[in-house]
N, C-alpha and C. Protein backbone atom coordinates (compact mmCIF):
# COMPACT_ATOMS: atom_id res chain seq x y z
N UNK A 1 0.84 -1.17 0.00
CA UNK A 1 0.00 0.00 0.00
C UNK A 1 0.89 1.24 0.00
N UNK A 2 0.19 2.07 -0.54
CA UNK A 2 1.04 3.66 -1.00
C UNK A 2 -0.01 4.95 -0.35
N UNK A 3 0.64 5.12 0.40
CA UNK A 3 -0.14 6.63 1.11
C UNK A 3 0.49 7.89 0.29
N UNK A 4 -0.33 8.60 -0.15
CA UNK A 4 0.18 9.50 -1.05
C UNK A 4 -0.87 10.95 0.39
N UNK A 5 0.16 11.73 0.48
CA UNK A 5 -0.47 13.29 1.43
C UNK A 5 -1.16 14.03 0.39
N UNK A 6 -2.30 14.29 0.81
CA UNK A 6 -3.12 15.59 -0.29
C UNK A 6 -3.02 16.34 0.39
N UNK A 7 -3.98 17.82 0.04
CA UNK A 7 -3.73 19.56 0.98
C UNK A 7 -4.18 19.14 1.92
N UNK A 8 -3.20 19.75 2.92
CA UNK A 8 -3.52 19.78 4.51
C UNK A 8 -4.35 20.80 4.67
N UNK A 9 -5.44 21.31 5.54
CA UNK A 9 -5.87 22.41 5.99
C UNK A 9 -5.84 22.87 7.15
N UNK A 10 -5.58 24.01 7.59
CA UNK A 10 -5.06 24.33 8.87
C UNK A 10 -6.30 26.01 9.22
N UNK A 11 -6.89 25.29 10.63
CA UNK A 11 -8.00 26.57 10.81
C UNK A 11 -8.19 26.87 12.29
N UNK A 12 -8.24 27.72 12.68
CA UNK A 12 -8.73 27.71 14.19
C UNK A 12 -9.84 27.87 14.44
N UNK A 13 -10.54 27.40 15.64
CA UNK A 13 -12.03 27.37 15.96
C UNK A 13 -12.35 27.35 17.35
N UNK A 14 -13.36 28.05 17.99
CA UNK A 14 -13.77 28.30 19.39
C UNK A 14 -13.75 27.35 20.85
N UNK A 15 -12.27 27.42 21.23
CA UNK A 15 -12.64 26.58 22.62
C UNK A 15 -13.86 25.95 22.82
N UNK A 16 -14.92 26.43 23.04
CA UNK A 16 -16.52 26.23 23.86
C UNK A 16 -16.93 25.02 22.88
N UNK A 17 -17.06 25.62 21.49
CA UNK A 17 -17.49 24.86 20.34
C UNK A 17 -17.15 23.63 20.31
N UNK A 18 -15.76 23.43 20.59
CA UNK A 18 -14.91 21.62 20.63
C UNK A 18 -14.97 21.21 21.46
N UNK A 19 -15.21 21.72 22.59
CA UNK A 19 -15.33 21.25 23.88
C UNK A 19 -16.84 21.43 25.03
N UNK A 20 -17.65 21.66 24.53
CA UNK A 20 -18.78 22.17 25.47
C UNK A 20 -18.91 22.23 26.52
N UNK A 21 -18.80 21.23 27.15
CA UNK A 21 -18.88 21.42 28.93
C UNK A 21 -17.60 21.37 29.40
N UNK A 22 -17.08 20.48 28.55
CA UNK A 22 -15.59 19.81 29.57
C UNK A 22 -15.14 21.50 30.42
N UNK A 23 -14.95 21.69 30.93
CA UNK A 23 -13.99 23.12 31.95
C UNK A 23 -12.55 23.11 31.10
N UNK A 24 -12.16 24.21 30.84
CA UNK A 24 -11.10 24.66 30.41
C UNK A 24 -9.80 24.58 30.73
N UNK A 25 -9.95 24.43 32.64
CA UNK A 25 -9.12 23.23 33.40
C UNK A 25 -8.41 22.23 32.53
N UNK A 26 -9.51 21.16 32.10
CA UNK A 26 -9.17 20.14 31.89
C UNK A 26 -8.62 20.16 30.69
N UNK A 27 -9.14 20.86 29.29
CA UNK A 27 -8.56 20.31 28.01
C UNK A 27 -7.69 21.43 27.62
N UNK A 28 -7.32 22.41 28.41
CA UNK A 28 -6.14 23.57 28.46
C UNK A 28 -5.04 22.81 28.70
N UNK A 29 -4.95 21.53 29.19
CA UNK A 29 -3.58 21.00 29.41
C UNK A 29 -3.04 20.15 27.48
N UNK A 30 -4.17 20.16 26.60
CA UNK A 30 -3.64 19.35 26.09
C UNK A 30 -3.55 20.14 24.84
N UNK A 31 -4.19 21.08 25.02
CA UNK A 31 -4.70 21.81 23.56
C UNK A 31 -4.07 23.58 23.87
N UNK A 32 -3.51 24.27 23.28
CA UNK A 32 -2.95 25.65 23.10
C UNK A 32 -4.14 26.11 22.68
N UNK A 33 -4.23 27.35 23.60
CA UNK A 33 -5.13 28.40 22.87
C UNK A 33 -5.08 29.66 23.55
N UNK A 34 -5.52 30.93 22.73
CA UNK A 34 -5.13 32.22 23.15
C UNK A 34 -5.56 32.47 25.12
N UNK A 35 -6.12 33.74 25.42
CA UNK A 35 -6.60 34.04 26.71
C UNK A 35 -8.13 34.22 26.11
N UNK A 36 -8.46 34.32 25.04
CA UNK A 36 -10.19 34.77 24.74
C UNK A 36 -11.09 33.02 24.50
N UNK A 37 -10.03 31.86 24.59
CA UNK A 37 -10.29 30.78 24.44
C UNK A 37 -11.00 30.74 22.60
N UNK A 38 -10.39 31.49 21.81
CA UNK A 38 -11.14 31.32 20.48
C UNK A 38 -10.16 30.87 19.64
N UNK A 39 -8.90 30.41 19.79
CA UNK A 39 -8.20 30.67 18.83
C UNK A 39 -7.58 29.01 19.17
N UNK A 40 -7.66 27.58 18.93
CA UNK A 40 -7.63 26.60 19.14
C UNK A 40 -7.29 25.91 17.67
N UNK A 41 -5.90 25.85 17.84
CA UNK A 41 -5.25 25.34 16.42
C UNK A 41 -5.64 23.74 15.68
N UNK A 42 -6.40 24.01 14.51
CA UNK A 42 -6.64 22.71 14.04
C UNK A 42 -6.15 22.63 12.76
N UNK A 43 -6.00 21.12 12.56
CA UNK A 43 -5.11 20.41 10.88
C UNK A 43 -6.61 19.94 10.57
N UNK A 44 -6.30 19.76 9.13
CA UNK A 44 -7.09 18.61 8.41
C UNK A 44 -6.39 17.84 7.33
N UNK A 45 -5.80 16.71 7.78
CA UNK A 45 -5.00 16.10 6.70
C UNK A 45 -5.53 14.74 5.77
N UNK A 46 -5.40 14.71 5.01
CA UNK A 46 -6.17 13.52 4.30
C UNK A 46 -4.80 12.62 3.28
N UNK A 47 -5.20 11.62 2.99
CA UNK A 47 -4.47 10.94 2.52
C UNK A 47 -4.90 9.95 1.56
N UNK A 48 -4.21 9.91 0.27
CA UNK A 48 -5.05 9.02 -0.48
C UNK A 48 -4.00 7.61 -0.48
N UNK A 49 -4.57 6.50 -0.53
CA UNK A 49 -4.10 4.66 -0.26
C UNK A 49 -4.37 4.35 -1.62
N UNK A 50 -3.12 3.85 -2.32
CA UNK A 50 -3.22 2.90 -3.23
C UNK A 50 -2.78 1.90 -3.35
């Protein structure tokens, strides 16, 4: 099998939104994000298998 990388996409999106209840406590340890909690760095990578 052959993994070939297509466009990555890279976007940020709202603490609250990805996380709803969890407390900020908790998923601030695993995830970077500004002091306004909006700015939460995300990929989107895809890959095509042949």
């Amino acid at each position: 099998m052959k993994l070939t990388p297509l466009i990555t996409t890279r976007f940020r999106s709202d603490g609250g939104a990805m996380f709803g209840l969890v407390p900020k406590t908790i998923w601030s340890q695993l995830v970077e994000c500004d002091d306004r909690n909006l700015e939460l760095p995300l990929f989107g990578d895809a890959y095509l298998s042949k």
